[in-house]
PDB file of N, CA and C in Angstrom:
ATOM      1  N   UNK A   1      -4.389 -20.086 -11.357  1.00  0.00           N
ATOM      2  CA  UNK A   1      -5.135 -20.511 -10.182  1.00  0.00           C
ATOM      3  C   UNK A   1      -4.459 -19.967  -8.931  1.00  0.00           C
ATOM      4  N   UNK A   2      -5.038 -19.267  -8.138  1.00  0.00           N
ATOM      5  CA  UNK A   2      -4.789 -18.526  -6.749  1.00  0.00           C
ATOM      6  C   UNK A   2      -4.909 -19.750  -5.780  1.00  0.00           C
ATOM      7  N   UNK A   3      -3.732 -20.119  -4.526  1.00  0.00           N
ATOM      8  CA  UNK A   3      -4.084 -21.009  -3.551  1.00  0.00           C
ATOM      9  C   UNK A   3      -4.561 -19.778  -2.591  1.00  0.00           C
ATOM     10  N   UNK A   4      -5.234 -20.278  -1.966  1.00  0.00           N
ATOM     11  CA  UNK A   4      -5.990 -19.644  -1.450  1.00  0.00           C
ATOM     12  C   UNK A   4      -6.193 -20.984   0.420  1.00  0.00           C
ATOM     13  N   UNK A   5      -5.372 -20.168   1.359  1.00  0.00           N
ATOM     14  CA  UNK A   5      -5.512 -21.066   2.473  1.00  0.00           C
ATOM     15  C   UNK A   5      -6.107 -20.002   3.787  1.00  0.00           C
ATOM     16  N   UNK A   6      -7.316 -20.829   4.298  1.00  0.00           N
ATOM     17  CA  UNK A   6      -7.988 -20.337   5.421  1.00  0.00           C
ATOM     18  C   UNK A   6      -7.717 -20.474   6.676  1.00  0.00           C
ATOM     19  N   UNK A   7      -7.171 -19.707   7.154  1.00  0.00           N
ATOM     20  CA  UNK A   7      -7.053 -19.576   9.012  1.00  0.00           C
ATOM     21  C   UNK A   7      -7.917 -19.415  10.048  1.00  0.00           C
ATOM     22  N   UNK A   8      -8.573 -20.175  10.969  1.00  0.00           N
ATOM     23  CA  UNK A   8      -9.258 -20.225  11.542  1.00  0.00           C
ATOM     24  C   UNK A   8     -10.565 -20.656  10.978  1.00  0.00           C
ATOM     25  N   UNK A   9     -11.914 -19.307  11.388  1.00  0.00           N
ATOM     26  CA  UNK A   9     -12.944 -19.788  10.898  1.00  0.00           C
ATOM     27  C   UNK A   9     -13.140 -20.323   9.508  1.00  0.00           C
ATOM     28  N   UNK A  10     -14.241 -20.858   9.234  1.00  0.00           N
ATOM     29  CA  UNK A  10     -14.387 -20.774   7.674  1.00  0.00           C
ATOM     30  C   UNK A  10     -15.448 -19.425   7.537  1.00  0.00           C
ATOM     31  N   UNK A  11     -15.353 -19.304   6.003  1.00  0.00           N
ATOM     32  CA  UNK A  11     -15.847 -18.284   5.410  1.00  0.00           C
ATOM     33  C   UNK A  11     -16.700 -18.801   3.642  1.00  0.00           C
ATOM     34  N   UNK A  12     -17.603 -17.842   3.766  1.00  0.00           N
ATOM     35  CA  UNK A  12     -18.891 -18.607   2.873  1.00  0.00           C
ATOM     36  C   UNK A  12     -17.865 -17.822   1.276  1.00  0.00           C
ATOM     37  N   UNK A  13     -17.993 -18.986   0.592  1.00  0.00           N
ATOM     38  CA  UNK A  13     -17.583 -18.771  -0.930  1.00  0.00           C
ATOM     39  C   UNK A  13     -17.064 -17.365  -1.637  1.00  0.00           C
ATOM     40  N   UNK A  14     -18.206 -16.880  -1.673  1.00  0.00           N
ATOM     41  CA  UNK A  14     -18.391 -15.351  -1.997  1.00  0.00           C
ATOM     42  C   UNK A  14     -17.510 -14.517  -1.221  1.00  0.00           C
ATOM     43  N   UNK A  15     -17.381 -14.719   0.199  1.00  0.00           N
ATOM     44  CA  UNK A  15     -16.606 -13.741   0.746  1.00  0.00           C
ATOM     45  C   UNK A  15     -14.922 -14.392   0.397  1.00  0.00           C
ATOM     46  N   UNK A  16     -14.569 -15.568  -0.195  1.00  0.00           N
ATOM     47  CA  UNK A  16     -12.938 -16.079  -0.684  1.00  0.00           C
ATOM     48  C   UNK A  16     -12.991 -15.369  -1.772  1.00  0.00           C
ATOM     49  N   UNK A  17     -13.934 -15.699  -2.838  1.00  0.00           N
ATOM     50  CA  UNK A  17     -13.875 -14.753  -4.391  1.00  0.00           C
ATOM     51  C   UNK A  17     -13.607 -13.304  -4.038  1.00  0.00           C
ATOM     52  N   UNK A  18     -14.569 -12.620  -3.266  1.00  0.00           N
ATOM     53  CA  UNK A  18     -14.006 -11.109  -3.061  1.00  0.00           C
ATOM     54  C   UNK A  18     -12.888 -10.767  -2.540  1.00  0.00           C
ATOM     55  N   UNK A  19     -11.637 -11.587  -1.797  1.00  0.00           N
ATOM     56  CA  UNK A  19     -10.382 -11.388  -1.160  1.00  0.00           C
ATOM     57  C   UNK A  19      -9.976 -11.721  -2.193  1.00  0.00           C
ATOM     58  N   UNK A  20     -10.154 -12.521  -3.405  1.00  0.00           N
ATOM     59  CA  UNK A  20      -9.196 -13.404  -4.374  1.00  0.00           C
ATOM     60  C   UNK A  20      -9.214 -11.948  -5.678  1.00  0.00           C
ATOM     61  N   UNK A  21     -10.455 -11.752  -5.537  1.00  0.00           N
ATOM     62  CA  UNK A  21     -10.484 -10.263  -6.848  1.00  0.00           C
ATOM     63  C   UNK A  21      -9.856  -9.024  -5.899  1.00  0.00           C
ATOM     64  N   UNK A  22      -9.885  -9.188  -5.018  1.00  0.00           N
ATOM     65  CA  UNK A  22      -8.737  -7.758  -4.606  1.00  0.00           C
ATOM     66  C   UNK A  22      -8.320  -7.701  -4.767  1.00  0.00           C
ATOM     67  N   UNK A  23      -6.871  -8.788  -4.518  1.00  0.00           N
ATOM     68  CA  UNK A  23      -5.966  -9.448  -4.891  1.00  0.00           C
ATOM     69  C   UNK A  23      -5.464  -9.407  -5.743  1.00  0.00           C
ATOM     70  N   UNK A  24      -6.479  -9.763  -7.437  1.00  0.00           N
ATOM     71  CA  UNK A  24      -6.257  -9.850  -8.714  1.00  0.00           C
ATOM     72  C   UNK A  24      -6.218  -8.128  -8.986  1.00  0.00           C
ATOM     73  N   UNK A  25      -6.921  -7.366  -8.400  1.00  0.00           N
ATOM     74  CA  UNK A  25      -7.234  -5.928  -8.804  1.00  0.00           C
ATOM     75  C   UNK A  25      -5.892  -5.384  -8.178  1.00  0.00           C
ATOM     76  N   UNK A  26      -5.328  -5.513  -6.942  1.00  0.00           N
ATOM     77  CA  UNK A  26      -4.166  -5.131  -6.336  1.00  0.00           C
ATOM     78  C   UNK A  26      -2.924  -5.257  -7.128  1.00  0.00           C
ATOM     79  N   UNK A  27      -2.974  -6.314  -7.286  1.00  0.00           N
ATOM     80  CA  UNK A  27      -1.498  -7.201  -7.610  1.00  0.00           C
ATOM     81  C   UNK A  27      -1.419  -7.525  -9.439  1.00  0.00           C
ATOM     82  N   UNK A  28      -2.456  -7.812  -9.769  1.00  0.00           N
ATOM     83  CA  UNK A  28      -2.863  -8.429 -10.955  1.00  0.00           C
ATOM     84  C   UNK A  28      -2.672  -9.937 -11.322  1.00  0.00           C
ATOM     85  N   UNK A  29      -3.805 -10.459 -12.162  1.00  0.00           N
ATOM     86  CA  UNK A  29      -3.087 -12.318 -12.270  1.00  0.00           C
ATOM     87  C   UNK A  29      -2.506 -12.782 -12.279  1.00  0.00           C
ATOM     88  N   UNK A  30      -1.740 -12.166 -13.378  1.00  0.00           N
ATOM     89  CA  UNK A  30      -0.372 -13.103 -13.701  1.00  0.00           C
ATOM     90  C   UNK A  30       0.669 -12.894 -12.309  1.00  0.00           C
ATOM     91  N   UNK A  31       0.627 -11.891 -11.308  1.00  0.00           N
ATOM     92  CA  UNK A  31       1.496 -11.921 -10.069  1.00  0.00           C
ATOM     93  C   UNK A  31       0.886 -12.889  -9.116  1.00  0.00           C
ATOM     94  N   UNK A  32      -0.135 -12.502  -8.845  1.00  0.00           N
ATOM     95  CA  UNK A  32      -1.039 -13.114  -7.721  1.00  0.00           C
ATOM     96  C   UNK A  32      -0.808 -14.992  -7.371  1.00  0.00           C
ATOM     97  N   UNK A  33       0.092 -15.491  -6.668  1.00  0.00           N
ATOM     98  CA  UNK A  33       0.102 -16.948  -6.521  1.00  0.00           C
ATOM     99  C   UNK A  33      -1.034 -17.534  -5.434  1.00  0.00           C
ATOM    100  N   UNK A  34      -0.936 -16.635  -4.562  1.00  0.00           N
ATOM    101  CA  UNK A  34      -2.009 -17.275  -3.306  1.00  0.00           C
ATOM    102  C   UNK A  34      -2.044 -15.943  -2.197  1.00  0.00           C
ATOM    103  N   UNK A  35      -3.094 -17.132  -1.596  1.00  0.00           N
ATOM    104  CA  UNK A  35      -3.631 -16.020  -0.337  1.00  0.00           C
ATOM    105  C   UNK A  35      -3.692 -16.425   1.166  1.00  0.00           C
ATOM    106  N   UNK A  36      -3.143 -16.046   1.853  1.00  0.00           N
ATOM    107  CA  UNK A  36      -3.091 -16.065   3.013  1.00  0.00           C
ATOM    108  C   UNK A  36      -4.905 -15.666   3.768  1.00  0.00           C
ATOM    109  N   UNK A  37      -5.885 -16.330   4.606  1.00  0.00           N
ATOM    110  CA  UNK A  37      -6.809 -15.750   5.040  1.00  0.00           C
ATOM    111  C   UNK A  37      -6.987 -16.064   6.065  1.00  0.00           C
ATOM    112  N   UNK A  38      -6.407 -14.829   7.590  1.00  0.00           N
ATOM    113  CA  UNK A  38      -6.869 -15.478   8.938  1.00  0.00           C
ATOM    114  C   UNK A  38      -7.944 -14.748   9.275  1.00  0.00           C
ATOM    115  N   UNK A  39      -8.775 -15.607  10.208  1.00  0.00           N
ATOM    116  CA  UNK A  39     -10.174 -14.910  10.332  1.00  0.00           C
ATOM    117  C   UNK A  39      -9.513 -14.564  11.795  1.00  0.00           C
ATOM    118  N   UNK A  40     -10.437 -13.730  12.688  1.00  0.00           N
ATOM    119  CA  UNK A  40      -9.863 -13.681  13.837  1.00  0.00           C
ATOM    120  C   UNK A  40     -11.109 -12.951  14.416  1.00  0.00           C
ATOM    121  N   UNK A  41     -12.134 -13.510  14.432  1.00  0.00           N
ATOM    122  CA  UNK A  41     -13.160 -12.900  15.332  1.00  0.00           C
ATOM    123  C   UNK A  41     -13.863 -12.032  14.213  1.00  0.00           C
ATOM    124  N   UNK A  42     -13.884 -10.989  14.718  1.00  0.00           N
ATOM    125  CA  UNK A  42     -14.637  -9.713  13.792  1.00  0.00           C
ATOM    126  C   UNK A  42     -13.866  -9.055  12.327  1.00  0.00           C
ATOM    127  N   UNK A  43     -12.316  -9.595  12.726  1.00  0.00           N
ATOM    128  CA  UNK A  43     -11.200  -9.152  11.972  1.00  0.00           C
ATOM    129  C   UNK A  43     -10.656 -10.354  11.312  1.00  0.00           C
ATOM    130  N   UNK A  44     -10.598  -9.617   9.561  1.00  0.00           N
ATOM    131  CA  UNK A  44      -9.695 -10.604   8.573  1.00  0.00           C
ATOM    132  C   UNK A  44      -8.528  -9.968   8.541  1.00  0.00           C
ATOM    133  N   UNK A  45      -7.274 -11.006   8.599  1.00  0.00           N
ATOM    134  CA  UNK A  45      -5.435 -10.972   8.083  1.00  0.00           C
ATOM    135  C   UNK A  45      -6.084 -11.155   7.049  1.00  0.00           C
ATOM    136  N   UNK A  46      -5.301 -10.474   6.050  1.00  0.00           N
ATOM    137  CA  UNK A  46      -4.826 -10.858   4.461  1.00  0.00           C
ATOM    138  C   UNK A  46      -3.398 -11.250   4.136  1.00  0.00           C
ATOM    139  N   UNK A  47      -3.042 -11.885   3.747  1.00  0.00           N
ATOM    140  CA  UNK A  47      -1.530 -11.853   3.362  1.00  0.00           C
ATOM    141  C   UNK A  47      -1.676 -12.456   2.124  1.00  0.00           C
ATOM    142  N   UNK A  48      -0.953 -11.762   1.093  1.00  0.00           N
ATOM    143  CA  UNK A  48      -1.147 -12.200  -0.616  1.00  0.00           C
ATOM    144  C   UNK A  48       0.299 -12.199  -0.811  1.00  0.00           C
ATOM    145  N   UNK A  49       0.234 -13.681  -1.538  1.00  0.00           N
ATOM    146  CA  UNK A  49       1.844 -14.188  -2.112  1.00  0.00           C
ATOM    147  C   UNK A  49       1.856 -13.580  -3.572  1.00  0.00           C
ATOM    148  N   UNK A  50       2.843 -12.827  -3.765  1.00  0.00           N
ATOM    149  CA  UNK A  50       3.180 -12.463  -5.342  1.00  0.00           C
ATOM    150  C   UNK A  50       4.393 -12.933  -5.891  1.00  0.00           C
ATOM    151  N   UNK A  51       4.495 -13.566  -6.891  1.00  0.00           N
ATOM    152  CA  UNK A  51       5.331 -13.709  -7.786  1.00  0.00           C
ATOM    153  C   UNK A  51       6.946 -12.663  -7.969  1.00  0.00           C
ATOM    154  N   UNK A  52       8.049 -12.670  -7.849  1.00  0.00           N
ATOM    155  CA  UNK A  52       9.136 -12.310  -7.781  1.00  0.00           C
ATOM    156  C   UNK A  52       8.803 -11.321  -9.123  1.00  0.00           C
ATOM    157  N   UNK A  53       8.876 -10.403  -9.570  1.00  0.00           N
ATOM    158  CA  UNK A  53       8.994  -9.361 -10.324  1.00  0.00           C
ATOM    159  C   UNK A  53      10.657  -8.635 -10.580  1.00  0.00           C
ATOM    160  N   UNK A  54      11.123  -9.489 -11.740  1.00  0.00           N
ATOM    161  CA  UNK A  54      12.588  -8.722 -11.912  1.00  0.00           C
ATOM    162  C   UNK A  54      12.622  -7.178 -11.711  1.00  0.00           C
ATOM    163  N   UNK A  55      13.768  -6.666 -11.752  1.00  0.00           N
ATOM    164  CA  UNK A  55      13.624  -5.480 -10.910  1.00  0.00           C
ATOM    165  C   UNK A  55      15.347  -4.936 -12.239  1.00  0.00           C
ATOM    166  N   UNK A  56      14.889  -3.632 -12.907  1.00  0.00           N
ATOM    167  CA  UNK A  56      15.528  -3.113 -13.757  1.00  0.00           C
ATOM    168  C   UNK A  56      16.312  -2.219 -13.069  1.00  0.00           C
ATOM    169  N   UNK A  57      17.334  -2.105 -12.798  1.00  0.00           N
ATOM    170  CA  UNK A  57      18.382  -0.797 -13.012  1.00  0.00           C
ATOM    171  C   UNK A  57      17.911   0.301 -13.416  1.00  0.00           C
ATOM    172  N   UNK A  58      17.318   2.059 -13.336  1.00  0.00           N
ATOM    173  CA  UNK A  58      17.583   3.038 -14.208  1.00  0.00           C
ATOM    174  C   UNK A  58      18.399   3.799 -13.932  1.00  0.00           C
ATOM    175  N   UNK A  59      19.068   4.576 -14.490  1.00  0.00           N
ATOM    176  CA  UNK A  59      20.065   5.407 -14.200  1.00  0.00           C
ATOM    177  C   UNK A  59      20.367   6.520 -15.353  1.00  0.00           C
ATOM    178  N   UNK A  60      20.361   7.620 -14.501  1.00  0.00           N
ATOM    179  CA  UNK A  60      20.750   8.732 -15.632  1.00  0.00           C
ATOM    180  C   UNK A  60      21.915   9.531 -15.986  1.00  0.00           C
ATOM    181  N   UNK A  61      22.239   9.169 -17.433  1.00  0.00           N
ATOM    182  CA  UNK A  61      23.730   8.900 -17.986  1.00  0.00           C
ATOM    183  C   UNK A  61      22.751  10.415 -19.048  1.00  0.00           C
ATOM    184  N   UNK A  62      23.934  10.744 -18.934  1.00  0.00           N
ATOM    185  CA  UNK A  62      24.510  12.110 -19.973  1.00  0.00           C
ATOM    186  C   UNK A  62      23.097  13.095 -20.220  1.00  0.00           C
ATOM    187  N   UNK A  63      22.111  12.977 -19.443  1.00  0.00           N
ATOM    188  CA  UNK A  63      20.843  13.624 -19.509  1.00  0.00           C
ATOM    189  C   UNK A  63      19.594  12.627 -19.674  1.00  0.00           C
ATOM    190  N   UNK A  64      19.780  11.128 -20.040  1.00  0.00           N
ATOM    191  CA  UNK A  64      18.925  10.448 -20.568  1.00  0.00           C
ATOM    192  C   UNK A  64      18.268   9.453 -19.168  1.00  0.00           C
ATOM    193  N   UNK A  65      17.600   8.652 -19.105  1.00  0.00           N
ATOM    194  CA  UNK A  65      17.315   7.729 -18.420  1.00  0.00           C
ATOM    195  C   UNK A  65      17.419   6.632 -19.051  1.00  0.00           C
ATOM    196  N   UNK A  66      18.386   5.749 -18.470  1.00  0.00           N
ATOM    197  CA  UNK A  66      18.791   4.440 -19.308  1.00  0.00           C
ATOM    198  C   UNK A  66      18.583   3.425 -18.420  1.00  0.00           C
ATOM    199  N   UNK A  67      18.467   2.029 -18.694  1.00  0.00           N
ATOM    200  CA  UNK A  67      18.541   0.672 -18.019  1.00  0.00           C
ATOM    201  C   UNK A  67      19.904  -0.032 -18.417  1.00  0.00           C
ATOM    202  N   UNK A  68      20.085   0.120 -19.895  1.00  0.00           N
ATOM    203  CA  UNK A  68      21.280  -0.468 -20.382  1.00  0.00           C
ATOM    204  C   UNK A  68      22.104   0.775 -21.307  1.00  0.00           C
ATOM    205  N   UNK A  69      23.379   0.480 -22.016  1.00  0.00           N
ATOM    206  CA  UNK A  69      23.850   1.087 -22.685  1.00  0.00           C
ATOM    207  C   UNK A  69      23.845   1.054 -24.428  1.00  0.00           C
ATOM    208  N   UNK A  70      22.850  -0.415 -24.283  1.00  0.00           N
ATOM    209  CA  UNK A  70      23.267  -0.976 -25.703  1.00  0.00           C
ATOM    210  C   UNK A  70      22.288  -0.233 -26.857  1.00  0.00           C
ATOM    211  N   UNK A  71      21.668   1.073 -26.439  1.00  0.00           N
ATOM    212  CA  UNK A  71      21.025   1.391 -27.723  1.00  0.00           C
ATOM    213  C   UNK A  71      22.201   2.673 -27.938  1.00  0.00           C
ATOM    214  N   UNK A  72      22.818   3.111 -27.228  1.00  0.00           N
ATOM    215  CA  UNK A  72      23.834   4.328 -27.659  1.00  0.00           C
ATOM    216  C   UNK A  72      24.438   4.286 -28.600  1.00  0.00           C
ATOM    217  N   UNK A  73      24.610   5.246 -28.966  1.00  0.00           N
ATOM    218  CA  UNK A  73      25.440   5.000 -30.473  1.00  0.00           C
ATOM    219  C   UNK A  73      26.701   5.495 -30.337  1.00  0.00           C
ATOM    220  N   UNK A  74      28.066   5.107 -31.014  1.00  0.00           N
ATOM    221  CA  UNK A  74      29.440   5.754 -30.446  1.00  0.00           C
ATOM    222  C   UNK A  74      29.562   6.843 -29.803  1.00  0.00           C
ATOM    223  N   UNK A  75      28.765   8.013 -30.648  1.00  0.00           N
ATOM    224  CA  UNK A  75      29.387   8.786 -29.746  1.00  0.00           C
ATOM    225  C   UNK A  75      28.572   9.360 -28.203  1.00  0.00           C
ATOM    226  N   UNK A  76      27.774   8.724 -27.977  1.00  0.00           N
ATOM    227  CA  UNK A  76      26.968   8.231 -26.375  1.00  0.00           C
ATOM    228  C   UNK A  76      27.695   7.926 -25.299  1.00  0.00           C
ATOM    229  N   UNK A  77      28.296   6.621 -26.303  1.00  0.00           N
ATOM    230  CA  UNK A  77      29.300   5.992 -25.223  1.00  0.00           C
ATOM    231  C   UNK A  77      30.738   6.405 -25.237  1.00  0.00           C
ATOM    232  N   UNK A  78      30.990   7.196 -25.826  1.00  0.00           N
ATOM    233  CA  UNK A  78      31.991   7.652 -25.326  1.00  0.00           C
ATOM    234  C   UNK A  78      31.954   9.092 -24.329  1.00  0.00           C
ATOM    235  N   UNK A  79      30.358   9.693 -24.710  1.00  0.00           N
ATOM    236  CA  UNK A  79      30.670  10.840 -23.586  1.00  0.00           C
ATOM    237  C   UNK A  79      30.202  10.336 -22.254  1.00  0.00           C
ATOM    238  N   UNK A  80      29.849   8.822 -21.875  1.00  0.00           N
ATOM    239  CA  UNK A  80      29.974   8.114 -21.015  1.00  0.00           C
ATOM    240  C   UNK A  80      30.974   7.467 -20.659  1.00  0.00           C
ATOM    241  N   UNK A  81      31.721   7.430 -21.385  1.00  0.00           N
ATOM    242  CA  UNK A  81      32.919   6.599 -20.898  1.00  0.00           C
ATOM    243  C   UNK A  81      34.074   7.888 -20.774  1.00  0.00           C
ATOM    244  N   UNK A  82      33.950   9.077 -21.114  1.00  0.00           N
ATOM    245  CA  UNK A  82      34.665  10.142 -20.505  1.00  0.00           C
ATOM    246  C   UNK A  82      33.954  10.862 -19.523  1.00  0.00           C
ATOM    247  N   UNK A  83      32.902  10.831 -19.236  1.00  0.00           N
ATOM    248  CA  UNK A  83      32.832  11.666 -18.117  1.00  0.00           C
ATOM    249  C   UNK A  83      33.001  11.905 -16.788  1.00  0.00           C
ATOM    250  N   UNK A  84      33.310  12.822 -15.947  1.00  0.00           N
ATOM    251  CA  UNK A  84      33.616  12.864 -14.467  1.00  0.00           C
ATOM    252  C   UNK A  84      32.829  12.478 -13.415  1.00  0.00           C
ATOM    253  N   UNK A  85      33.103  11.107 -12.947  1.00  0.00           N
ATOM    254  CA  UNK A  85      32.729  10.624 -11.982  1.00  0.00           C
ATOM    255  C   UNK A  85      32.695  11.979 -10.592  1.00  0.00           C
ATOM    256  N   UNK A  86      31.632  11.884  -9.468  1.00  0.00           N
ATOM    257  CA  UNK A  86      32.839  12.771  -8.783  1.00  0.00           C
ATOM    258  C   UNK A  86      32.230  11.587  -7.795  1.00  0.00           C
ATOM    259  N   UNK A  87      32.982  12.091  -6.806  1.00  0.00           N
ATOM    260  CA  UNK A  87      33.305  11.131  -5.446  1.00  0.00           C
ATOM    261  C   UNK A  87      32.121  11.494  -4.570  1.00  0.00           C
ATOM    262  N   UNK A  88      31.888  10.010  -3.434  1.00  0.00           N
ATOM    263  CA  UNK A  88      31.099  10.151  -2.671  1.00  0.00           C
ATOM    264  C   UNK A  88      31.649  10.825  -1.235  1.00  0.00           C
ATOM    265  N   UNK A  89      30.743  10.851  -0.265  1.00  0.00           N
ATOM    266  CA  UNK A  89      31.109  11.138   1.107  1.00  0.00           C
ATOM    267  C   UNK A  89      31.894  10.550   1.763  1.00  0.00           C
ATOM    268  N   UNK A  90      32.045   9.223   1.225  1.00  0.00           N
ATOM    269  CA  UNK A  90      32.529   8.394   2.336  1.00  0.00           C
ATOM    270  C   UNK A  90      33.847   8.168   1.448  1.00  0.00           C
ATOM    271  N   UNK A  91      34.161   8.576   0.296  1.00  0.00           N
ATOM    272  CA  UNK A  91      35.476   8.049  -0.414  1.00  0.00           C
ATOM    273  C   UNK A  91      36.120   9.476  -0.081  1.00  0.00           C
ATOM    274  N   UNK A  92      35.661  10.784   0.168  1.00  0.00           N
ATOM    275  CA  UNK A  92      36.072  11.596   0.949  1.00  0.00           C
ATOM    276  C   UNK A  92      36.858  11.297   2.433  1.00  0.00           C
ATOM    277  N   UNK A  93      36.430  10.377   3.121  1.00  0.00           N
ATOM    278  CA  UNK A  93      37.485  10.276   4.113  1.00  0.00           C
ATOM    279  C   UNK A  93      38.271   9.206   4.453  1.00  0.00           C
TER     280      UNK A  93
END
């Protein structure tokens, strides 16, 4: 269920369902918590609340694109655990 809160004017049914399926089409259901709707004369605000979406790490180790290390197999992790870091800009001065 989408909350769904109106600012200012009101607005006829049909036109909340069509901000609420944008919404769902934008964002998708399972993100979508609520909706922000200010009317303002001739002009609608939208503001749509979404759900926190964990957020993965990728990083590319020895040619691969990884999130974690745990599918490598020994010898993976070890040409990760030997290889040459090199230094940034700022550990330069």
């Amino acid at each position: 269920m989408v909350n769904v809160k109106i600012i200012g004017e009101s607005i006829s049914e049909e036109e909340k369902n069509a901000y609420i399926q944008r919404g769902i089409e934008k964002y998708g259901e399972e993100n979508l918590e609520g909706i922000d709707i200010e009317i303002d004369g001739e002009y609608v605000n939208l503001h749509y609340h979404i759900k926190n979406v964990p957020f993965q790490r990728i990083r590319r180790i020895t040619g691969y694109l990884v999130g974690t290390l745990d599918r490598f197999n020994d010898a993976k992790r070890d040409e990760v655990e030997n290889r040459v870091k090199h230094m940034t800009v700022k550990e330069w001065n």
